[in-house]
N, C-alpha and C. Protein backbone atom coordinates (compact mmCIF):
# COMPACT_ATOMS: atom_id res chain seq x y z
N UNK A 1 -29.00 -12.94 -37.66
CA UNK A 1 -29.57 -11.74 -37.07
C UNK A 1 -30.97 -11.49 -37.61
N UNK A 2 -31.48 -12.21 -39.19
CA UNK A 2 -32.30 -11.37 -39.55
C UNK A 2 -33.75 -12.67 -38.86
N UNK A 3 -33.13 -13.99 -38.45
CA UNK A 3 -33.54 -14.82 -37.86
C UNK A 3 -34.62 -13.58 -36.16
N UNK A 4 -33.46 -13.73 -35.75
CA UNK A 4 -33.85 -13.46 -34.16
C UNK A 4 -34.80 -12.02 -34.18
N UNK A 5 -34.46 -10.97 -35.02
CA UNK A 5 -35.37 -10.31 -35.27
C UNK A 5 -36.81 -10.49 -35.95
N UNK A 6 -36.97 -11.21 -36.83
CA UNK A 6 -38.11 -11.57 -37.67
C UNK A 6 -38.94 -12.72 -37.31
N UNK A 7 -38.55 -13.58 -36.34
CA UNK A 7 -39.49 -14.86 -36.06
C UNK A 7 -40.10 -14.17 -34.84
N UNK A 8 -39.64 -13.50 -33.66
CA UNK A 8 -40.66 -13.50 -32.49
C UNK A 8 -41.72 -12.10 -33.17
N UNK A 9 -41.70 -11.34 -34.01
CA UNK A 9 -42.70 -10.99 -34.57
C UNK A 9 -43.35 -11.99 -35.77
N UNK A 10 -43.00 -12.04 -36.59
CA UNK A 10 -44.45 -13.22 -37.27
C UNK A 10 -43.26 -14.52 -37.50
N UNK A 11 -44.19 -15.90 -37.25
CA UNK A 11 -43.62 -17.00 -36.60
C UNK A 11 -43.13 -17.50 -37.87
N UNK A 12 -41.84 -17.29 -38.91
CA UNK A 12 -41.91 -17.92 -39.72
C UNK A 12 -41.09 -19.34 -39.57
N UNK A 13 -40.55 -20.19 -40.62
CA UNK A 13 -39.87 -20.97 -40.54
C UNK A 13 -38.31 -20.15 -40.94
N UNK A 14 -36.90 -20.24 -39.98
CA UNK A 14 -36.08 -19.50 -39.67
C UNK A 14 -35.26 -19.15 -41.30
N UNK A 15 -34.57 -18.51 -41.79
CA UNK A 15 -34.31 -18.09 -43.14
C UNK A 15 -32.63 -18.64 -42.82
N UNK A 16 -32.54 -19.77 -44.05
CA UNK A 16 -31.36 -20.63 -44.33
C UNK A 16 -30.91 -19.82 -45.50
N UNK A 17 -29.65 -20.41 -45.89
CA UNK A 17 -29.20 -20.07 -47.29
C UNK A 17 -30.01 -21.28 -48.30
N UNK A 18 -30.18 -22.54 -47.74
CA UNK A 18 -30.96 -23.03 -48.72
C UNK A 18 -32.20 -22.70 -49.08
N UNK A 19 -32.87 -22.43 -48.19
CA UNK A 19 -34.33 -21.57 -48.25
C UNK A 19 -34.60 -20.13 -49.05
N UNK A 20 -33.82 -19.73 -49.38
CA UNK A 20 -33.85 -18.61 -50.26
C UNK A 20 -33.57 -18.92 -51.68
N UNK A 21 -34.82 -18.53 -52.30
CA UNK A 21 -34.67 -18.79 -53.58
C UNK A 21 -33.74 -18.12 -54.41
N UNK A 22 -33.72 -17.09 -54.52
CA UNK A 22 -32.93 -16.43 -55.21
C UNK A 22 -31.88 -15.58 -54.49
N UNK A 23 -30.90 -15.23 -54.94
CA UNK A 23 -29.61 -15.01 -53.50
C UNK A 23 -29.96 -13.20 -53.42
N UNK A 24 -30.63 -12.54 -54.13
CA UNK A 24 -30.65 -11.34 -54.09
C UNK A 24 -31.87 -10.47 -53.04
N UNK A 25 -31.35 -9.07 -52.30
CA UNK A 25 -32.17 -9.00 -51.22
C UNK A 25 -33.68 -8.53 -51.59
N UNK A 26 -33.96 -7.67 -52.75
CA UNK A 26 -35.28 -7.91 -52.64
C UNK A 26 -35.83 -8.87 -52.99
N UNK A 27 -35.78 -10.38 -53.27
CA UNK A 27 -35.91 -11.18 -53.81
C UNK A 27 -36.39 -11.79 -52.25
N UNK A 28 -35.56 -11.75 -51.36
CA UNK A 28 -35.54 -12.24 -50.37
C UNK A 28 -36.83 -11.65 -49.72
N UNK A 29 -36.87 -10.11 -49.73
CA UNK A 29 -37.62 -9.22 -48.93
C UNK A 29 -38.93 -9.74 -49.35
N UNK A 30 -39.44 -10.05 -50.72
CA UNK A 30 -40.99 -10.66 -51.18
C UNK A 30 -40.90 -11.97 -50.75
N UNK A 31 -40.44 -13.00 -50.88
CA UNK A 31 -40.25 -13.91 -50.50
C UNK A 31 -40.91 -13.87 -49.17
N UNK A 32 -40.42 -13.73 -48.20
CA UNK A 32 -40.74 -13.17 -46.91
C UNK A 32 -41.76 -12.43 -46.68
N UNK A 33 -42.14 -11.81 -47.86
CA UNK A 33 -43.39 -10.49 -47.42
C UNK A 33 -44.62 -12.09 -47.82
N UNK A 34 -44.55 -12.87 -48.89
CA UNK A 34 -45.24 -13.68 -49.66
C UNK A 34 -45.75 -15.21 -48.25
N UNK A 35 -44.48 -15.09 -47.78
CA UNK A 35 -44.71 -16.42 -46.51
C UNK A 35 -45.59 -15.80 -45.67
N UNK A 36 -45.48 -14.39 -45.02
CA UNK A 36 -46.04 -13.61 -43.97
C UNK A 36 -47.85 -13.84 -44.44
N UNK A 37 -47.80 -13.49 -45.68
CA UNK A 37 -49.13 -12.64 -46.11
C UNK A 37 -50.19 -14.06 -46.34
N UNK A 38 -49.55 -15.50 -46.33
CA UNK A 38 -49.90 -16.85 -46.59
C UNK A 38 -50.61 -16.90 -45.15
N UNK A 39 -49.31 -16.49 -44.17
CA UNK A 39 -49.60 -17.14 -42.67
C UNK A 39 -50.86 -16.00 -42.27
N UNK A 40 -51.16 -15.25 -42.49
CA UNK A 40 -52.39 -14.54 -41.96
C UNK A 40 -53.30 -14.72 -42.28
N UNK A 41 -53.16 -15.29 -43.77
CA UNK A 41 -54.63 -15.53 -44.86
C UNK A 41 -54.62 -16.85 -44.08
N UNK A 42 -53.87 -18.21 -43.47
CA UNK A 42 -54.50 -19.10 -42.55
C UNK A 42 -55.07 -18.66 -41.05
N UNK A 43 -54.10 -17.74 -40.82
CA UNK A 43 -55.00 -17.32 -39.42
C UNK A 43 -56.61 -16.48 -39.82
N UNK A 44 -56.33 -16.34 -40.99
CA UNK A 44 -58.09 -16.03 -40.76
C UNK A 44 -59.13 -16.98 -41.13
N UNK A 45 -58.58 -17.96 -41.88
CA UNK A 45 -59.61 -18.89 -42.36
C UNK A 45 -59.51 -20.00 -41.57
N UNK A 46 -58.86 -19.58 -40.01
CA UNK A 46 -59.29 -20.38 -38.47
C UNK A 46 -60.56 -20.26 -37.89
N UNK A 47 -61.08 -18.42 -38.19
CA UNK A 47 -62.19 -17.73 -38.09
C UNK A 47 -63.50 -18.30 -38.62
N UNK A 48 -64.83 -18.57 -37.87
CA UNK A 48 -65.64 -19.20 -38.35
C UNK A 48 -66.13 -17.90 -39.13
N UNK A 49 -66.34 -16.72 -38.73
CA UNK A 49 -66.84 -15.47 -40.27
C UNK A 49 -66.22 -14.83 -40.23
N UNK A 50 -65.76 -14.23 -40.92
CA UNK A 50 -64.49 -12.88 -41.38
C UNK A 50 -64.82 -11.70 -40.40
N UNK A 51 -66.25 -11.54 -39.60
CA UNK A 51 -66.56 -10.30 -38.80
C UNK A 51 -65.85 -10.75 -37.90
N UNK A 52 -65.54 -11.81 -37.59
CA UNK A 52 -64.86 -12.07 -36.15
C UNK A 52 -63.57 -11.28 -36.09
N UNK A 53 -62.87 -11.65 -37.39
CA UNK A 53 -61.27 -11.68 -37.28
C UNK A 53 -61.23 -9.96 -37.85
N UNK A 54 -62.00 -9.05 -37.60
CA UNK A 54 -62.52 -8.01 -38.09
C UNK A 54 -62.46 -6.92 -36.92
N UNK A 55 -63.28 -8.39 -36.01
CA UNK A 55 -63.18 -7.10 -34.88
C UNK A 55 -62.47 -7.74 -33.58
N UNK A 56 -61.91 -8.38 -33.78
CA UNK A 56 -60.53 -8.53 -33.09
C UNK A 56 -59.16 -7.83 -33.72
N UNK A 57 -59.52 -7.83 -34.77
CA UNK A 57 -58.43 -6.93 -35.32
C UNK A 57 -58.41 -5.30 -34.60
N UNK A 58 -59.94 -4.84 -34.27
CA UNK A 58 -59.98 -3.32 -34.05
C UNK A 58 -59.47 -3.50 -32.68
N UNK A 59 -59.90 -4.74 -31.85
CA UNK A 59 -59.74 -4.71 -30.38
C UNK A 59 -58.21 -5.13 -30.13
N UNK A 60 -57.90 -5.48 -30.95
CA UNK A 60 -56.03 -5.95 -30.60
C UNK A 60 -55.39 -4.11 -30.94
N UNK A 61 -55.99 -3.73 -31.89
CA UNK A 61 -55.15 -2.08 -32.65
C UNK A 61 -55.48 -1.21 -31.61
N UNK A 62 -56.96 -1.22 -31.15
CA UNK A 62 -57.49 -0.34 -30.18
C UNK A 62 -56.76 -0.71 -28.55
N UNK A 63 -56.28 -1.62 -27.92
CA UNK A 63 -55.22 -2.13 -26.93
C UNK A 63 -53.87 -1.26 -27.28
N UNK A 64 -53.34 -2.04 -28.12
CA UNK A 64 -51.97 -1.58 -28.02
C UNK A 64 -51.21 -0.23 -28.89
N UNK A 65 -52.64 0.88 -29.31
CA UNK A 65 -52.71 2.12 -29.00
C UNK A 65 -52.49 2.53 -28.10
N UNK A 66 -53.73 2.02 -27.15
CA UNK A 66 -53.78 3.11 -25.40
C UNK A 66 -52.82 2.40 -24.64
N UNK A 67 -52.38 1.31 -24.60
CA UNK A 67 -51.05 1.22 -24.28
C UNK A 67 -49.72 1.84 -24.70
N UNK A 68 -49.57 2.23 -25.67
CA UNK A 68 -48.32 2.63 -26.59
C UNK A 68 -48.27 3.97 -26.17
N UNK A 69 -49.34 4.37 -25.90
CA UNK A 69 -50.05 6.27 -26.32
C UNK A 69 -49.60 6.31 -24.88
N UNK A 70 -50.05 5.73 -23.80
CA UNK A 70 -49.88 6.01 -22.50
C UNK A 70 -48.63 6.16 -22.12
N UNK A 71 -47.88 4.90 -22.50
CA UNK A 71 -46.06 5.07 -22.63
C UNK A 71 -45.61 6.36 -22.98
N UNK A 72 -46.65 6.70 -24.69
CA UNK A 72 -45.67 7.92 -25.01
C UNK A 72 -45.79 9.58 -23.62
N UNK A 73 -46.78 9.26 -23.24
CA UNK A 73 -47.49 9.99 -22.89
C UNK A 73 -46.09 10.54 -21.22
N UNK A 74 -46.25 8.98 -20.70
CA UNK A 74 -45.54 9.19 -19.92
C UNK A 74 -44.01 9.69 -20.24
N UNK A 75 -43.48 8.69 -21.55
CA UNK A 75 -41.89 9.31 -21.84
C UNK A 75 -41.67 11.07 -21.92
N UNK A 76 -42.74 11.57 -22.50
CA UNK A 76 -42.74 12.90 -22.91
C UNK A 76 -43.04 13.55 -21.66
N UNK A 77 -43.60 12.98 -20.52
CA UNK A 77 -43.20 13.74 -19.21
C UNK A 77 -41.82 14.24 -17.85
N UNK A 78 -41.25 12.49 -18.96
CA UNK A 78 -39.75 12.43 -18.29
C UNK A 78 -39.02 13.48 -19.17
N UNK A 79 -39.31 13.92 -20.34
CA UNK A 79 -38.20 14.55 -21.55
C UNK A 79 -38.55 15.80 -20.95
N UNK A 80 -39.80 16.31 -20.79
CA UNK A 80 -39.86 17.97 -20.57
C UNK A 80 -39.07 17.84 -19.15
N UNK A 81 -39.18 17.09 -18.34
CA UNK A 81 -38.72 17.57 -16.79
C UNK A 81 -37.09 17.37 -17.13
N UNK A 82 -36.83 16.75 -17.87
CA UNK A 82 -34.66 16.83 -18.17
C UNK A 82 -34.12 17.54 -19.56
N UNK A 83 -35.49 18.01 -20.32
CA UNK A 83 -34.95 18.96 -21.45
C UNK A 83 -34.20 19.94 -20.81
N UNK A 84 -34.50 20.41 -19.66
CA UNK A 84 -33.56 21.70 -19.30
C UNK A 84 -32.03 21.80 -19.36
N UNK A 85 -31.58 20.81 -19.06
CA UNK A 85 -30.09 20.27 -19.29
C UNK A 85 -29.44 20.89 -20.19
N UNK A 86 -30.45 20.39 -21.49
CA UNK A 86 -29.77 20.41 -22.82
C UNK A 86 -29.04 22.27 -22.86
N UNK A 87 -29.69 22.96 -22.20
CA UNK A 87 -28.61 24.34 -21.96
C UNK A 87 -27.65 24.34 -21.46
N UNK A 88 -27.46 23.38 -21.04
CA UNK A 88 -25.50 23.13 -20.46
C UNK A 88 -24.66 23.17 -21.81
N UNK A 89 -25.49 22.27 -22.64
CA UNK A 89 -24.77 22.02 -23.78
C UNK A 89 -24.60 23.11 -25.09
N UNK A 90 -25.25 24.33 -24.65
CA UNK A 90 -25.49 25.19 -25.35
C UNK A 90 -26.16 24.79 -26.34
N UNK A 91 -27.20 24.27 -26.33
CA UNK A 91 -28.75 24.00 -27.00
C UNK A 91 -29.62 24.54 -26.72
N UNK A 92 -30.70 25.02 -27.69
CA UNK A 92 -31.95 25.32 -27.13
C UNK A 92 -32.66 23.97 -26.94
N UNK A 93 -33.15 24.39 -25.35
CA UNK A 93 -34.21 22.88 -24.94
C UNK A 93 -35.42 23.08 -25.67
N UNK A 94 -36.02 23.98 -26.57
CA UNK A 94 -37.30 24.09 -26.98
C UNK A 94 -37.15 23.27 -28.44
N UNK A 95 -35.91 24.04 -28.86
CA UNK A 95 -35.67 22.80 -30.55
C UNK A 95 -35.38 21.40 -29.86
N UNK A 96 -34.61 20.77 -29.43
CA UNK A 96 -34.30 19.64 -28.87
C UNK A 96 -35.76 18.95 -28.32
N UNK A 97 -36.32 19.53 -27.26
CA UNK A 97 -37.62 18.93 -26.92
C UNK A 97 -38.15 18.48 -28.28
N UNK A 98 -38.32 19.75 -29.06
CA UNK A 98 -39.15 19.53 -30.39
C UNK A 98 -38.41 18.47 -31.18
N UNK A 99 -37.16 17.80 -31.27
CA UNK A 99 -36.84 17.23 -32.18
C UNK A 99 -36.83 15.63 -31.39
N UNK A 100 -36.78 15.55 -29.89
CA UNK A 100 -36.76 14.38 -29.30
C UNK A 100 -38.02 13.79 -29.37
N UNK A 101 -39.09 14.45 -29.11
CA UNK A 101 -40.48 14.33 -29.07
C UNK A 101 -41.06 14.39 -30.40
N UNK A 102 -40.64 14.16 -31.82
CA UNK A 102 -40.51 14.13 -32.74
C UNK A 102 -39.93 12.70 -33.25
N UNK A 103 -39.19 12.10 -32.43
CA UNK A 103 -38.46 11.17 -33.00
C UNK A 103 -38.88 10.13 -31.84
N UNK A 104 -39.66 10.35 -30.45
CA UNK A 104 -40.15 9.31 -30.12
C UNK A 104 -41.57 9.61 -30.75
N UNK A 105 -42.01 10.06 -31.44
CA UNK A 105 -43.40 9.46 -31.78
C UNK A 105 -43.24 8.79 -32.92
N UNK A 106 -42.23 8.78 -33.74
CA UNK A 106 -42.04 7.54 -34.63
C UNK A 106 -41.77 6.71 -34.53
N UNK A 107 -41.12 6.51 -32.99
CA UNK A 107 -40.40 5.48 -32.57
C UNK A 107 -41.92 4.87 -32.02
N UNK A 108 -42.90 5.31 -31.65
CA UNK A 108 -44.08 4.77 -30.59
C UNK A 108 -45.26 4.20 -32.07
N UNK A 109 -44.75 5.27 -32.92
CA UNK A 109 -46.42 4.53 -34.22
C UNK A 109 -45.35 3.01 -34.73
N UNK A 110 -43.87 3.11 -34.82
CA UNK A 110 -43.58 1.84 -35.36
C UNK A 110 -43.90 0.76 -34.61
N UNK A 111 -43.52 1.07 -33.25
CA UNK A 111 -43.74 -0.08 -32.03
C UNK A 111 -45.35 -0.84 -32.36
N UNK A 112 -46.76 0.52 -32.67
CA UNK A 112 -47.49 0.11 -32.39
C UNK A 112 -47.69 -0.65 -33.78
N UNK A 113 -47.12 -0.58 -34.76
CA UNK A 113 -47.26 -1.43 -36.00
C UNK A 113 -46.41 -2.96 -35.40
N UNK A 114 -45.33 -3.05 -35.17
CA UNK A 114 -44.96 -4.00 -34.81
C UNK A 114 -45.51 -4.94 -33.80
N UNK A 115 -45.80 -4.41 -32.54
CA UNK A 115 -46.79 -5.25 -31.70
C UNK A 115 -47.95 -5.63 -31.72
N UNK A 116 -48.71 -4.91 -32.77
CA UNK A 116 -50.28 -5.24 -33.40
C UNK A 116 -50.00 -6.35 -34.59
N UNK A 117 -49.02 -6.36 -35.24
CA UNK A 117 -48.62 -7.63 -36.24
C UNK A 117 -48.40 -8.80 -35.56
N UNK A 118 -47.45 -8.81 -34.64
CA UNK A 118 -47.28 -10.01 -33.21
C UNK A 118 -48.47 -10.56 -32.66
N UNK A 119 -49.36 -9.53 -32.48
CA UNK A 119 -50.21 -10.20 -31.58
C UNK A 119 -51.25 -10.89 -32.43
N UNK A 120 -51.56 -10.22 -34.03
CA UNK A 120 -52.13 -10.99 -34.76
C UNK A 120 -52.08 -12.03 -35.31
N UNK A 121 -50.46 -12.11 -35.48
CA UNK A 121 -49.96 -13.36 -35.84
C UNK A 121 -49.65 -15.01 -34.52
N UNK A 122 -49.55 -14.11 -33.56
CA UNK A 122 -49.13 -14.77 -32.54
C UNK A 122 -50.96 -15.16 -31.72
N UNK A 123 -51.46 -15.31 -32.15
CA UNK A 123 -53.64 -15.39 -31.81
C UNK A 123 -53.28 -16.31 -32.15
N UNK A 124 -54.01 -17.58 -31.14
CA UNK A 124 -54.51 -18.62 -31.84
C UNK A 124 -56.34 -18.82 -31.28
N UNK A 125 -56.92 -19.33 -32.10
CA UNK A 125 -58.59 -20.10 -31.68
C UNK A 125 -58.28 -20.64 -31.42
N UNK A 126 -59.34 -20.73 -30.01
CA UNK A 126 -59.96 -21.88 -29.29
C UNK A 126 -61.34 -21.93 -29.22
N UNK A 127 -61.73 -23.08 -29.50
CA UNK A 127 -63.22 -23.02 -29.59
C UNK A 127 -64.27 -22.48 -28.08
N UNK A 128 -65.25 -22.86 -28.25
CA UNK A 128 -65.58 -22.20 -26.87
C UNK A 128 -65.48 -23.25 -25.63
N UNK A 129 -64.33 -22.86 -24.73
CA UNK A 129 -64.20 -23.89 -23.37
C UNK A 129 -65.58 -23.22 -22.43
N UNK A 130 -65.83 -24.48 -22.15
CA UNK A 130 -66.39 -24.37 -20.89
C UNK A 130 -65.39 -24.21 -19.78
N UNK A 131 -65.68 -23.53 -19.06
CA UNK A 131 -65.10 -23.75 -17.55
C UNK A 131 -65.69 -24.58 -16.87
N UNK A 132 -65.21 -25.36 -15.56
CA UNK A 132 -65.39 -25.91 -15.10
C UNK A 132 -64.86 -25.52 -13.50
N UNK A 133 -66.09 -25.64 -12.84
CA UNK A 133 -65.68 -25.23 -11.37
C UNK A 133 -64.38 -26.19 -10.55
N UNK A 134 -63.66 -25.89 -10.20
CA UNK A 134 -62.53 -27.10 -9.73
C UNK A 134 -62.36 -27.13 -8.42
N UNK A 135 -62.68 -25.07 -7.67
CA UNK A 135 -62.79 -24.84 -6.34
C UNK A 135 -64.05 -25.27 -5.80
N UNK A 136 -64.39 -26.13 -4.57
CA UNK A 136 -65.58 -27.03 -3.91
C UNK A 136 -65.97 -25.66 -3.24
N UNK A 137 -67.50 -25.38 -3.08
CA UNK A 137 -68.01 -24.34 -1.96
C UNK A 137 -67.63 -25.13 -0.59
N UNK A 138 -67.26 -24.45 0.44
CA UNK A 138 -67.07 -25.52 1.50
C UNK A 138 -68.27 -24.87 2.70
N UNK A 139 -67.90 -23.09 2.19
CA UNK A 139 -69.41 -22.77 3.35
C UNK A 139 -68.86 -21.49 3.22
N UNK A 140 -69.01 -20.55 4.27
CA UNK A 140 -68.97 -19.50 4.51
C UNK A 140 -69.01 -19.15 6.19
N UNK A 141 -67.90 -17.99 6.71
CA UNK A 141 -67.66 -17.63 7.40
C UNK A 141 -69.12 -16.75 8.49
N UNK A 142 -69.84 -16.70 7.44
CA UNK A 142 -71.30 -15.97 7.91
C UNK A 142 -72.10 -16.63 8.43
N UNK A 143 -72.50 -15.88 9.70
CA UNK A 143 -73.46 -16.60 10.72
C UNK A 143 -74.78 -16.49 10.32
N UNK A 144 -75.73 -17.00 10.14
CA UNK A 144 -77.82 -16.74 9.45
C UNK A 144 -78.07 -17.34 10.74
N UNK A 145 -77.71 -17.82 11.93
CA UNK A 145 -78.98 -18.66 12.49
C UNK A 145 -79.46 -17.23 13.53
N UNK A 146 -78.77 -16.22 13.25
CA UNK A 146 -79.38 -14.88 13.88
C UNK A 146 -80.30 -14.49 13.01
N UNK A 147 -81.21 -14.05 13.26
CA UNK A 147 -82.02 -13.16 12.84
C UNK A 147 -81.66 -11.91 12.80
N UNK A 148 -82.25 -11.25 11.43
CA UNK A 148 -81.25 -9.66 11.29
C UNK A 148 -82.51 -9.15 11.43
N UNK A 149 -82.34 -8.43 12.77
CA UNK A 149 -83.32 -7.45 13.59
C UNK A 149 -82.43 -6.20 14.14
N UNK A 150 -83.10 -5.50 13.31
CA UNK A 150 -82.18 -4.37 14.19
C UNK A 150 -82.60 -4.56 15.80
N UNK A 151 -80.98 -3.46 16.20
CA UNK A 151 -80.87 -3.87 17.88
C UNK A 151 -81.52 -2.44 18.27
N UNK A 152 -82.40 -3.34 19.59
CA UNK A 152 -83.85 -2.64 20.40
C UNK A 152 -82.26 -2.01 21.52
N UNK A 153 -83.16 -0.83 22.03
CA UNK A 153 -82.23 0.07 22.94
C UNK A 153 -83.12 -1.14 24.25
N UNK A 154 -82.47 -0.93 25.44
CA UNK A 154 -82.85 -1.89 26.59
C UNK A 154 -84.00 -0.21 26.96
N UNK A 155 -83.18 1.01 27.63
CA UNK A 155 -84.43 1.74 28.29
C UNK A 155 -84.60 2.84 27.60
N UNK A 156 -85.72 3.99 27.76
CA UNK A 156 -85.78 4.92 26.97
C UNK A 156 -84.96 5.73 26.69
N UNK A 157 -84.46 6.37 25.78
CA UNK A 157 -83.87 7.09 25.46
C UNK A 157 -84.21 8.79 26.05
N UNK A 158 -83.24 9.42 26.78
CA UNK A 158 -83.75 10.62 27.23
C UNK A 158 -83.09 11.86 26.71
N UNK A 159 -83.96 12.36 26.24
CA UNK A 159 -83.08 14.01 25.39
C UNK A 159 -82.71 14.75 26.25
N UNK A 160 -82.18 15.59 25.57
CA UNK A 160 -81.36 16.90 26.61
C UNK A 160 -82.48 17.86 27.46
N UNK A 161 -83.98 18.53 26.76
CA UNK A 161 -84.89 18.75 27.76
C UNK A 161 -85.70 18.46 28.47
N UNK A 162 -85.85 16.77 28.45
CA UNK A 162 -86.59 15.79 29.16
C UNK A 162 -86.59 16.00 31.05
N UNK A 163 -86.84 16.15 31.77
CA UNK A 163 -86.91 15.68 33.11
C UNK A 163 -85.95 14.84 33.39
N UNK A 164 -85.32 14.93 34.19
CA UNK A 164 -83.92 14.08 34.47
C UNK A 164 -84.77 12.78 35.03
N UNK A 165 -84.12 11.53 35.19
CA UNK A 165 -84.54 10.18 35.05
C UNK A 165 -84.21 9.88 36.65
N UNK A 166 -83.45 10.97 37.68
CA UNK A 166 -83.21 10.44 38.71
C UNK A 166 -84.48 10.91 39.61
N UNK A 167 -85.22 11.83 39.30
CA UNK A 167 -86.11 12.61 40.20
C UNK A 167 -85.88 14.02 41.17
N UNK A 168 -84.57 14.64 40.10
CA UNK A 168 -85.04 15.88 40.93
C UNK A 168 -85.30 17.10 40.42
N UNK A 169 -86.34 17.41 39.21
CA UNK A 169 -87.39 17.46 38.40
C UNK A 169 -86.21 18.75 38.04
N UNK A 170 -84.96 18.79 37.53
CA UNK A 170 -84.40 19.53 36.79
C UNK A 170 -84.47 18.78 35.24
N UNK A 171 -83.65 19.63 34.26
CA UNK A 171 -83.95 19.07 32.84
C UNK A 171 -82.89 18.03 33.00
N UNK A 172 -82.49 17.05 32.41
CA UNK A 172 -81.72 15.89 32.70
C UNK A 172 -79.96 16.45 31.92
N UNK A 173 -80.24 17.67 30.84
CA UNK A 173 -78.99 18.34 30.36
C UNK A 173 -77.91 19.35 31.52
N UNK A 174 -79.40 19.93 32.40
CA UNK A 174 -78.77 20.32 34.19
C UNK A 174 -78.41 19.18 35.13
N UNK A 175 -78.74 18.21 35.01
CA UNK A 175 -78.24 17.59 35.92
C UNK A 175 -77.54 16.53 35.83
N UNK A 176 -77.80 15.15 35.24
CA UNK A 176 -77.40 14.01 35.31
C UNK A 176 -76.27 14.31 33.95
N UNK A 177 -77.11 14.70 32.81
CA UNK A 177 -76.58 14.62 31.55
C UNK A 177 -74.95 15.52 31.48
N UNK A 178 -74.84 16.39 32.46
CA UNK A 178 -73.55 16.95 32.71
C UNK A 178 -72.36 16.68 32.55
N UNK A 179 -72.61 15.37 33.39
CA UNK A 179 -71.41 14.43 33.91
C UNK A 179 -70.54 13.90 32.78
């Protein structure tokens, strides 16, 4: 159990009975704290300068904050809209809110300790890839052999108090333009 919990957060090699030096649990617990604290001091000296692994560190903590925060953000919208319940049970929903919303924000700062250790441990470098184009241009759907001219009206344009265009010298808004 302490296997399946402890390797998909930092990748160690899985904990045997032969692998333990000494059979006692804090013995075990440094042990373990001592392998962890090895495997990070190599993930940083992957880093060509320590500013790197510096500020990837802020940008991995600063992620899975506003991720975590947003979750909480949302859970605590589902809790106020079904705290009301808790008066069936002859509870106050205001202590209860206060004590649920209390106990998920410890539950949300551990998460964000745990998934910021994962993702630090779980980083690997890669040097800098080039990309490489793999999709061919083949063309484009767009026509150029037009000329972009705006479009000429064919006859004049006649306003509403102009002389009507047929000849029977009313304003063209009395007569033609009616219709």
């Amino acid at each position: 159990e302490l296997n399946t919990l402890l390797i998909p957060t930092i990748p160690l090699e899985p904990v045997t009975a032969e692998r333990v030096a000494k059979p006692k649990k804090n013995s075990l617990k440094q042990q373990l704290k001592e392998e962890a604290v090895k495997l990070y001091e190599s993930k940083e000296a992957e880093f060509p300068n320590a500013e790197a692994i510096r500020e990837l560190e802020r940008v991995i903590l600063l992620k899975v904050i506003d991720r975590k925060w947003m979750d909480h953000i949302d859970d605590m919208e589902q809790l106020r809209q079904g705290i009301g319940l808790q008066a069936y049970g002859q509870r106050d929903p205001l202590v209860e809110y206060k004590m649920s919303g209390y106990d998920m924000f410890d539950e949300m700062t551990q998460n964000i300790k745990e998934e910021t250790v994962r993702m630090l441990l779980h980083i690997k470098v890669e040097q800098k890839v080039e990309r490489e184009q793999v999709a061919k241009v083949t063309g484009t759907n767009k026509d150029d052999s037009l000329a972009k001219a705006p479009a000429k009206r064919a006859n004049v344009k006649v306003y509403p108090n102009d002389p009507c265009p047929c000849g029977s010298g009313k304003k063209y808004k009395q007569c033609c333009g009616r219709k």
